[in-house]
C-alpha atoms as a PDB file:
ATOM      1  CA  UNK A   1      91.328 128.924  88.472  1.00  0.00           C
ATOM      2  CA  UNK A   2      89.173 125.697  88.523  1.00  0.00           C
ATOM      3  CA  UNK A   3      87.165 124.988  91.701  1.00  0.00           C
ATOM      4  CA  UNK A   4      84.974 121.736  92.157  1.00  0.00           C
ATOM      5  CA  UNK A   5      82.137 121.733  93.920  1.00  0.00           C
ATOM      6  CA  UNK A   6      78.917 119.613  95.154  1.00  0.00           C
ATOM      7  CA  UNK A   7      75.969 120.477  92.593  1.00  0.00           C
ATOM      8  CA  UNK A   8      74.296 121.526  95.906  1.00  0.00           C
ATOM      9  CA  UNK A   9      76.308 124.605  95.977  1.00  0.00           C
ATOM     10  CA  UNK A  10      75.059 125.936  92.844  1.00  0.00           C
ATOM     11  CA  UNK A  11      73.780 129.133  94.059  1.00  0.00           C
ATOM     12  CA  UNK A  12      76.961 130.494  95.430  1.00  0.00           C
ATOM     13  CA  UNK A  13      78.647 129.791  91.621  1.00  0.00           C
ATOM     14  CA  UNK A  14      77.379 133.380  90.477  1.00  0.00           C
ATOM     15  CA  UNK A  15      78.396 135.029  93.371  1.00  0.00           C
ATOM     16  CA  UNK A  16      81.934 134.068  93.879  1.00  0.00           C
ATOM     17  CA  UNK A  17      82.766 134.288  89.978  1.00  0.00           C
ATOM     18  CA  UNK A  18      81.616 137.695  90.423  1.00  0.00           C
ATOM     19  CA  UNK A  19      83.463 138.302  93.564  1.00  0.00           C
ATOM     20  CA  UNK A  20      86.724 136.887  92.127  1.00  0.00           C
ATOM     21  CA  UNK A  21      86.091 139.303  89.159  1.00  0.00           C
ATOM     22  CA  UNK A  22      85.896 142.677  91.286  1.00  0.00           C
ATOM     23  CA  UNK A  23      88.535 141.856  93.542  1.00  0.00           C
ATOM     24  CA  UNK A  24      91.220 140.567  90.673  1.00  0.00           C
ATOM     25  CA  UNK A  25      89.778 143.683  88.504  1.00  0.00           C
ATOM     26  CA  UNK A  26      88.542 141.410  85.991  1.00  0.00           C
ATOM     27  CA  UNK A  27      91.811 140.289  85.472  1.00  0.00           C
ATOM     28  CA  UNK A  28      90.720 136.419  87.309  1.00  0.00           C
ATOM     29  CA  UNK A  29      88.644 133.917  86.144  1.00  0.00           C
ATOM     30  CA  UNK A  30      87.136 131.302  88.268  1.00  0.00           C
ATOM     31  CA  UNK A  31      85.702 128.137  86.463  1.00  0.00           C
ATOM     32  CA  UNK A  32      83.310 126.110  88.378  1.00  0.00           C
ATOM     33  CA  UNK A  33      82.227 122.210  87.562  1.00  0.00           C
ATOM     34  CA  UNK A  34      79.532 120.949  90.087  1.00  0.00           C
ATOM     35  CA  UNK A  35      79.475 117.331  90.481  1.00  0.00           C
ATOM     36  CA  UNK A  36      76.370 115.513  91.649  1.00  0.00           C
ATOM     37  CA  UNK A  37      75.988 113.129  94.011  1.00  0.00           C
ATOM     38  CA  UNK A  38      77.743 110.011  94.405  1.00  0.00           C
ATOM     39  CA  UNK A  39      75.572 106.799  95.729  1.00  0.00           C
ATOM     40  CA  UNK A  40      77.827 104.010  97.634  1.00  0.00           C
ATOM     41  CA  UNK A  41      75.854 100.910  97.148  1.00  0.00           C
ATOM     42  CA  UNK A  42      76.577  97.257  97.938  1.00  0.00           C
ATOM     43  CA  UNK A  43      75.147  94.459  95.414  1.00  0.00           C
ATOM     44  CA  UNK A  44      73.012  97.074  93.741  1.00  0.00           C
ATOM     45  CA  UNK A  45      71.377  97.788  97.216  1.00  0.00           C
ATOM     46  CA  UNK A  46      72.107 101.281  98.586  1.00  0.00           C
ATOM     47  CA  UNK A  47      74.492 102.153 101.182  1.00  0.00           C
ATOM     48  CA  UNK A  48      72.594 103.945 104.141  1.00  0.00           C
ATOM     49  CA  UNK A  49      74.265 107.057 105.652  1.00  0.00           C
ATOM     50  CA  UNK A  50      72.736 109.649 108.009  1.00  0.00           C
ATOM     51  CA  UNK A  51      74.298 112.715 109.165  1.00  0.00           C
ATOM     52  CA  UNK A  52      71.947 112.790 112.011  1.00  0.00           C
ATOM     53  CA  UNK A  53      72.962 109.510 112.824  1.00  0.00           C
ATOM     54  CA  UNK A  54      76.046 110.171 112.228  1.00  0.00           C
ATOM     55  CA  UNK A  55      76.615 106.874 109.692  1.00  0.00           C
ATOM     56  CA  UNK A  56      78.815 107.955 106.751  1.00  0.00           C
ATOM     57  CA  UNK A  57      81.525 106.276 105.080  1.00  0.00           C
ATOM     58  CA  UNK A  58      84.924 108.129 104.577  1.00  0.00           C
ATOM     59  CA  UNK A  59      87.347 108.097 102.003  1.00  0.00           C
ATOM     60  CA  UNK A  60      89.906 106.794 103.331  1.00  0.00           C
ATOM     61  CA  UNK A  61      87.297 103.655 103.758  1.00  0.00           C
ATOM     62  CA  UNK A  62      86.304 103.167 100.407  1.00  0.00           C
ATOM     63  CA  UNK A  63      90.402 103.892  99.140  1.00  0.00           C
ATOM     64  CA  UNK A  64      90.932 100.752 101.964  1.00  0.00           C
ATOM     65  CA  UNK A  65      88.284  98.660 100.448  1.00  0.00           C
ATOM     66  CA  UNK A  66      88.518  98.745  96.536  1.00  0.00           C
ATOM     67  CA  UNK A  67      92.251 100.269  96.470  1.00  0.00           C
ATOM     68  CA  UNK A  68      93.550 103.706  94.999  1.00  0.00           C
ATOM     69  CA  UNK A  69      93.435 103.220  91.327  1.00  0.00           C
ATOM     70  CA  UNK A  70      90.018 101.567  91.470  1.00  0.00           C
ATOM     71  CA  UNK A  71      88.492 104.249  93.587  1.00  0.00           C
ATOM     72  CA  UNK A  72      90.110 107.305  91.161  1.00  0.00           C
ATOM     73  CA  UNK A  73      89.602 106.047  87.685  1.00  0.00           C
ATOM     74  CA  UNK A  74      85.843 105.498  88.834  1.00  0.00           C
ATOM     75  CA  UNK A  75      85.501 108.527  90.359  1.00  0.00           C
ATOM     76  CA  UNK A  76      85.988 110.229  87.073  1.00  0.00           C
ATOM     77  CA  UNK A  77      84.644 107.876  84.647  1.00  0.00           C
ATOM     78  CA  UNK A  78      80.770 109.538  84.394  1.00  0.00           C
ATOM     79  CA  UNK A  79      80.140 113.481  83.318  1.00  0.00           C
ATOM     80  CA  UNK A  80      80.383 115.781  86.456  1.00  0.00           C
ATOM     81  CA  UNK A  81      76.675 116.691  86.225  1.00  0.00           C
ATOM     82  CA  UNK A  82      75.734 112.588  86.118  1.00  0.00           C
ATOM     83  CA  UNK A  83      75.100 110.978  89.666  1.00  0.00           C
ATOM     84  CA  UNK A  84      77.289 108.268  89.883  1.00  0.00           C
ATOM     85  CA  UNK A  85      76.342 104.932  91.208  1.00  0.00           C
ATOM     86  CA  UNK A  86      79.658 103.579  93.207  1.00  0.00           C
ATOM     87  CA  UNK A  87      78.542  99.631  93.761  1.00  0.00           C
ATOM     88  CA  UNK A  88      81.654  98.025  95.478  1.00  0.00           C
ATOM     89  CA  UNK A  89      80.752  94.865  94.795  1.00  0.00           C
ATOM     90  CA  UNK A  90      81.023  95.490  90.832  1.00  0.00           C
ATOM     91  CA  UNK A  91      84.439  97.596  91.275  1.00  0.00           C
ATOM     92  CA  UNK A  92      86.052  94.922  92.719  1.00  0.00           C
ATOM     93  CA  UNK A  93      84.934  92.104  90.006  1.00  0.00           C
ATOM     94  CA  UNK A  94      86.950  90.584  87.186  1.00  0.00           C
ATOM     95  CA  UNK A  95      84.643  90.936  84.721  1.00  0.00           C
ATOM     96  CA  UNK A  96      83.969  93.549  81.540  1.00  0.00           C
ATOM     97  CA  UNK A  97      81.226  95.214  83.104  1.00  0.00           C
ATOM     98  CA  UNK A  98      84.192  96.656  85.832  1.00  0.00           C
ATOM     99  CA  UNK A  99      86.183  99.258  83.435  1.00  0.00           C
ATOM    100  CA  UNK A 100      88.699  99.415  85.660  1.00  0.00           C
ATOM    101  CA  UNK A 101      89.628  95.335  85.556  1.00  0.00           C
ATOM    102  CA  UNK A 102      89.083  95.092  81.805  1.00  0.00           C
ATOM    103  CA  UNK A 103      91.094  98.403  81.008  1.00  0.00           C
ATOM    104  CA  UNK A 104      94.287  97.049  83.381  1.00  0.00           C
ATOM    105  CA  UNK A 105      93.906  93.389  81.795  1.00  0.00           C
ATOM    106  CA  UNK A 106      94.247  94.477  78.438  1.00  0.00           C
ATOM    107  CA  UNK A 107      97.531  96.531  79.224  1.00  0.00           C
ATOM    108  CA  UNK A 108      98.497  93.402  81.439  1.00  0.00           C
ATOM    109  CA  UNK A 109      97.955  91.131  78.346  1.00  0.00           C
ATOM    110  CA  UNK A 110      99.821  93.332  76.189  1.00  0.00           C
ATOM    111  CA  UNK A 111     102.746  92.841  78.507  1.00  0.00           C
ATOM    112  CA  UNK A 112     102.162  89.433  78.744  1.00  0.00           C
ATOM    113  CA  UNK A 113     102.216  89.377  74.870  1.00  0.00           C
ATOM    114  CA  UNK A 114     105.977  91.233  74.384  1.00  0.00           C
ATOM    115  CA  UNK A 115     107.019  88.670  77.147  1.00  0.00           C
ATOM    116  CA  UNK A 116     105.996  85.354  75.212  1.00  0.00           C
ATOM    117  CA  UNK A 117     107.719  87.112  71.680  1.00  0.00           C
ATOM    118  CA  UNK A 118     111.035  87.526  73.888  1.00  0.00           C
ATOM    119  CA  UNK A 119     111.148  84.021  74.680  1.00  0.00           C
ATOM    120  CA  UNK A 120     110.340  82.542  71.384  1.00  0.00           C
ATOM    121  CA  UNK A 121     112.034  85.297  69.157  1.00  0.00           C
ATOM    122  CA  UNK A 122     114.885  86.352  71.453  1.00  0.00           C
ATOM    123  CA  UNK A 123     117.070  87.373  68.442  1.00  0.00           C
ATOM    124  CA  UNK A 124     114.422  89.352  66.544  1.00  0.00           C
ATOM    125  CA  UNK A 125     115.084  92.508  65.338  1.00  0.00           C
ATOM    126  CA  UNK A 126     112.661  95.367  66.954  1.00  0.00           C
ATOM    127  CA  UNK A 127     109.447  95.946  64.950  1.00  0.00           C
ATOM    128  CA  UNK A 128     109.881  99.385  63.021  1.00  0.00           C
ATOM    129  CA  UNK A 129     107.082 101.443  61.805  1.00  0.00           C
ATOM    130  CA  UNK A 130     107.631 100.070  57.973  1.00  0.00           C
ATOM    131  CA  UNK A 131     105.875  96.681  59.166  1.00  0.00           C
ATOM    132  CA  UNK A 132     102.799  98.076  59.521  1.00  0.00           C
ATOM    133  CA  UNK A 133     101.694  98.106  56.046  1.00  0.00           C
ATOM    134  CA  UNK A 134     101.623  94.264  56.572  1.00  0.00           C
ATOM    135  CA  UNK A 135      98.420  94.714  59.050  1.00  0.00           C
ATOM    136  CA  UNK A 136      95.447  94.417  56.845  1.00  0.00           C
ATOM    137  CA  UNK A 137      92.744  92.632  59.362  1.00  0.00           C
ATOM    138  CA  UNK A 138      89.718  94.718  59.723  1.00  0.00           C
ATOM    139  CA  UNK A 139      90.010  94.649  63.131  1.00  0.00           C
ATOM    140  CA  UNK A 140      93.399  95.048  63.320  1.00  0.00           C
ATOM    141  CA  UNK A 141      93.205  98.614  61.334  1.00  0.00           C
ATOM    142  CA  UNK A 142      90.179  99.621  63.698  1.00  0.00           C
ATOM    143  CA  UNK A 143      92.588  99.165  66.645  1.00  0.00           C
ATOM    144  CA  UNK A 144      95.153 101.425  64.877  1.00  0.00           C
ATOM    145  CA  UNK A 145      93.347 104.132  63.707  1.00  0.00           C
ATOM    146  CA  UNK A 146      91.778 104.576  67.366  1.00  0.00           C
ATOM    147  CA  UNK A 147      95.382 104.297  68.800  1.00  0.00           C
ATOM    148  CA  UNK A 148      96.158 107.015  66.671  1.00  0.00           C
ATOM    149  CA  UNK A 149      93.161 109.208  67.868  1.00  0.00           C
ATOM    150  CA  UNK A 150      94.767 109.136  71.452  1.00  0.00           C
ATOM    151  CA  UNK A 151      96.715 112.965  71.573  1.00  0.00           C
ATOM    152  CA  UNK A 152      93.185 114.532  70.138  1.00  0.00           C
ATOM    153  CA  UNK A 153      91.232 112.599  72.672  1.00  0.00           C
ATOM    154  CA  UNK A 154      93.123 114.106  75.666  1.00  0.00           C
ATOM    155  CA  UNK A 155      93.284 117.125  73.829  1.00  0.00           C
ATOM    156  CA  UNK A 156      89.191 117.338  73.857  1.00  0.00           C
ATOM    157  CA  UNK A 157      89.012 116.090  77.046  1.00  0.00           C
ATOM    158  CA  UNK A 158      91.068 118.839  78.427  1.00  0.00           C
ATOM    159  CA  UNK A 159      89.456 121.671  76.621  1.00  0.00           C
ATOM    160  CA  UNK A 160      85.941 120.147  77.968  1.00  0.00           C
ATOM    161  CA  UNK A 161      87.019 119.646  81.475  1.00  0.00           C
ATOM    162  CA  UNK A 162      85.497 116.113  80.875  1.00  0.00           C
ATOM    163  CA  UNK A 163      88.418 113.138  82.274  1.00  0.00           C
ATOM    164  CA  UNK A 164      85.484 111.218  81.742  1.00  0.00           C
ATOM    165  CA  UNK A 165      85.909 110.851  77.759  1.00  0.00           C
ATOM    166  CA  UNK A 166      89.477 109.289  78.217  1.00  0.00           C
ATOM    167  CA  UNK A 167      87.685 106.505  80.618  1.00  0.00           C
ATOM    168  CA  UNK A 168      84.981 105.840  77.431  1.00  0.00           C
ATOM    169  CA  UNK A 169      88.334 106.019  75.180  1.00  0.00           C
ATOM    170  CA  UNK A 170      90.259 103.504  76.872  1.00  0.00           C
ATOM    171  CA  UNK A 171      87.156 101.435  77.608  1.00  0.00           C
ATOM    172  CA  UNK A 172      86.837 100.821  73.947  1.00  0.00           C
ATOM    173  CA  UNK A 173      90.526 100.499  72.884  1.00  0.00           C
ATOM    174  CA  UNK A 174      90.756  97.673  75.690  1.00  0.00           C
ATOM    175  CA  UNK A 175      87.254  96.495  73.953  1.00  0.00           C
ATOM    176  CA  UNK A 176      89.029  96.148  70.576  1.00  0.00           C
ATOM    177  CA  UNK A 177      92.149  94.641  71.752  1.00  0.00           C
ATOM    178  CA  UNK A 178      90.503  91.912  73.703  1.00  0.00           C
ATOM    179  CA  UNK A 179      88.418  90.949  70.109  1.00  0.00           C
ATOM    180  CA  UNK A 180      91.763  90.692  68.756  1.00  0.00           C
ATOM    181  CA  UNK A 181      92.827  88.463  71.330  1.00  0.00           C
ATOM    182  CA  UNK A 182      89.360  86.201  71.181  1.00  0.00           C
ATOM    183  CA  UNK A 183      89.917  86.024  67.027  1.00  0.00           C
ATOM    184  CA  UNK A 184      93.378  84.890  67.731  1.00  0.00           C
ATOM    185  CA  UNK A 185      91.888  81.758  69.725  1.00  0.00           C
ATOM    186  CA  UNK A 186      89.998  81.167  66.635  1.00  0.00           C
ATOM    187  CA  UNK A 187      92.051  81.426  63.901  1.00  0.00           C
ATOM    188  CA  UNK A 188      95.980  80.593  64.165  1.00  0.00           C
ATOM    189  CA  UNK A 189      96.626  83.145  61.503  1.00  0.00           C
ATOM    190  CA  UNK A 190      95.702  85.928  63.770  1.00  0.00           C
ATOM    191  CA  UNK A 191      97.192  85.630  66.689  1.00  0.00           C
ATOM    192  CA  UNK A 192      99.962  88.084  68.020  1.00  0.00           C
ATOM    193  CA  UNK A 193     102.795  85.600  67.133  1.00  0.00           C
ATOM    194  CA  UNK A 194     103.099  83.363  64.121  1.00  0.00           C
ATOM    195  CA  UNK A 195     106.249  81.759  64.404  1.00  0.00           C
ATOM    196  CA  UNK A 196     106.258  81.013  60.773  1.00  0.00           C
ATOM    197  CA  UNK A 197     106.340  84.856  59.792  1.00  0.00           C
ATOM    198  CA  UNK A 198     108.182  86.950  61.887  1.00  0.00           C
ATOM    199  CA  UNK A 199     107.443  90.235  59.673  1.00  0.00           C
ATOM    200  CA  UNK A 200     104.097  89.940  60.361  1.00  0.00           C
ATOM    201  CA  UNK A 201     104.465  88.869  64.078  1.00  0.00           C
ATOM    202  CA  UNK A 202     106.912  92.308  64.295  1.00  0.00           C
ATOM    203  CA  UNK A 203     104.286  94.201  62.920  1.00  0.00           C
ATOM    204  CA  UNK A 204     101.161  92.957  65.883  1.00  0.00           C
ATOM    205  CA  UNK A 205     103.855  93.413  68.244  1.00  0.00           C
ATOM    206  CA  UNK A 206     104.416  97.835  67.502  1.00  0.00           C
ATOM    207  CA  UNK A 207     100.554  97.548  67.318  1.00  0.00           C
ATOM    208  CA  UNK A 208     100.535  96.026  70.748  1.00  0.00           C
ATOM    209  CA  UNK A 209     103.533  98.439  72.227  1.00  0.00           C
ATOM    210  CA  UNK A 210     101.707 101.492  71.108  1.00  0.00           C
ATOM    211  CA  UNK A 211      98.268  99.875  72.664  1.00  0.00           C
ATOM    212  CA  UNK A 212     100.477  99.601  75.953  1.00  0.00           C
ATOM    213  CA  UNK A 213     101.664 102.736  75.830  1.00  0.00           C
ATOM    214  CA  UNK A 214      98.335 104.547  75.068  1.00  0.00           C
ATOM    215  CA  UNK A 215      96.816 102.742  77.979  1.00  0.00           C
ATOM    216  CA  UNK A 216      99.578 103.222  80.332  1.00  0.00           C
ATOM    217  CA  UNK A 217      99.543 107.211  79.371  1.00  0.00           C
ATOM    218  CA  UNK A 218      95.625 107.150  80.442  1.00  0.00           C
ATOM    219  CA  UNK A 219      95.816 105.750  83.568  1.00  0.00           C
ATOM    220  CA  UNK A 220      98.697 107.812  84.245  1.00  0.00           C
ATOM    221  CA  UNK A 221      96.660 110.988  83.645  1.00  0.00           C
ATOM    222  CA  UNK A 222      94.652 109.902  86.470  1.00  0.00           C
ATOM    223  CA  UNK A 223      97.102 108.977  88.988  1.00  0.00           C
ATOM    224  CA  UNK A 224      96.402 105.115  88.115  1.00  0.00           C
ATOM    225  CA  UNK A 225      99.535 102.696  88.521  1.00  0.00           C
ATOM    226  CA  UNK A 226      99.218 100.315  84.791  1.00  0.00           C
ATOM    227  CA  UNK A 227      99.915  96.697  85.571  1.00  0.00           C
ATOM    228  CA  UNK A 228     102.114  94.707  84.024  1.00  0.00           C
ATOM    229  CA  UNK A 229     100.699  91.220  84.732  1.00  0.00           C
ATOM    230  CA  UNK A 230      97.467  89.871  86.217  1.00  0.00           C
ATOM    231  CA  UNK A 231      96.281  85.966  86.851  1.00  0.00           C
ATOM    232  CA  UNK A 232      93.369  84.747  84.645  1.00  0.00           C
END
């Protein structure tokens, strides 16, 4: 059994793992992760609540405010024992510095990729596995090998009772993907789709598919909806 509970409870832990232990006849096991506190702030200024005032801010008005997906992938993206600083205004801007936005764009962009190749190369074969020997961009081969880190990475995750790994993990996958994307502005050659070589332009495109799919699986795990498309 796996109870979570607010780090101020701390000194009833002992006692009810012991309790659930004489009662189950040692047969039970109760795990316990304390989370700390979570500060609701506004700009970077704190959020003021008082229970003797009775100011406080619900969940249901934060879910209303910054949406579902926003509100549970950053509930879980810092170690239970961390305080976590909850600034709406950052959660709800397009920018790198939200994890949530740059996470979603990336899968969005994939999408947005496997569109565009449709259109141009609606008679293509689909990319198989073999074309990936043709990938030999540095950066290219660092998104791969991370890709194919993703089953171990829940796997530790799981065994730590720490979500908050597959937040980093995703955070950096999206982080290589979009320096693909910025190289590919730079330098014809490396973009996604080159017309002029269609093996090679297969091969990006399983690289891209698995990125969607790794990304997709993540924010699954957390009860996050992956979009398909989002306005730049």
């Amino acid at each position: 059994m796996i109870n979570v509970w607010g780090a101020d409870h701390v000194g009833t832990v002992k006692r009810v793992t012991s309790a659930v232990k004489a009662i189950t006849e040692q047969k039970g096991h109760l795990d316990v992760i304390l989370c700390q506190i979570v500060n609701f702030m506004e700009g970077g200024q704190p959020v003021k609540m008082s229970k003797r005032a009775g100011t406080f801010i619900e969940i249901r008005d934060v879910v209303e405010k910054v949406g579902k997906d926003a509100f549970r992938f950053m509930m879980i993206s810092r170690k239970s024992d961390a305080h976590l600083d909850f600034d709406f205004q950052k959660v709800l801007e397009k920018t790198r510095d939200n994890p949530v936005f740059y996470i979603q764009y990336a899968h969005a962009r994939c999408h947005s990729v496997m569109r565009m190749a449709k259109e141009l190369m609606p008679q293509g074969d689909e990319p198989s596995c073999d074309s990936l020997g043709l990938l030999n961009d540095e950066d290219e081969l660092q998104l791969i090998k991370l890709l194919a880190g993703w089953p171990r990475q829940v796997e530790i995750a799981a065994l730590a009772r720490e979500p908050h790994r597959l937040c980093y993990y995703l955070y950096e996958i999206a982080q290589q993907f979009h320096m693909l994307w910025n190289k590919g502005k730079d330098n014809a050659l490396l973009r996604f789709i080159v017309p002029q070589n269609p093996e090679l332009t297969k091969a990006r495109l399983l690289m891209i598919q698995g990125m969607a799919h790794v990304i997709a699986s993540g924010l699954q795990l957390f009860g996050v909806t992956p979009v398909e498309e989002m306005r730049e």
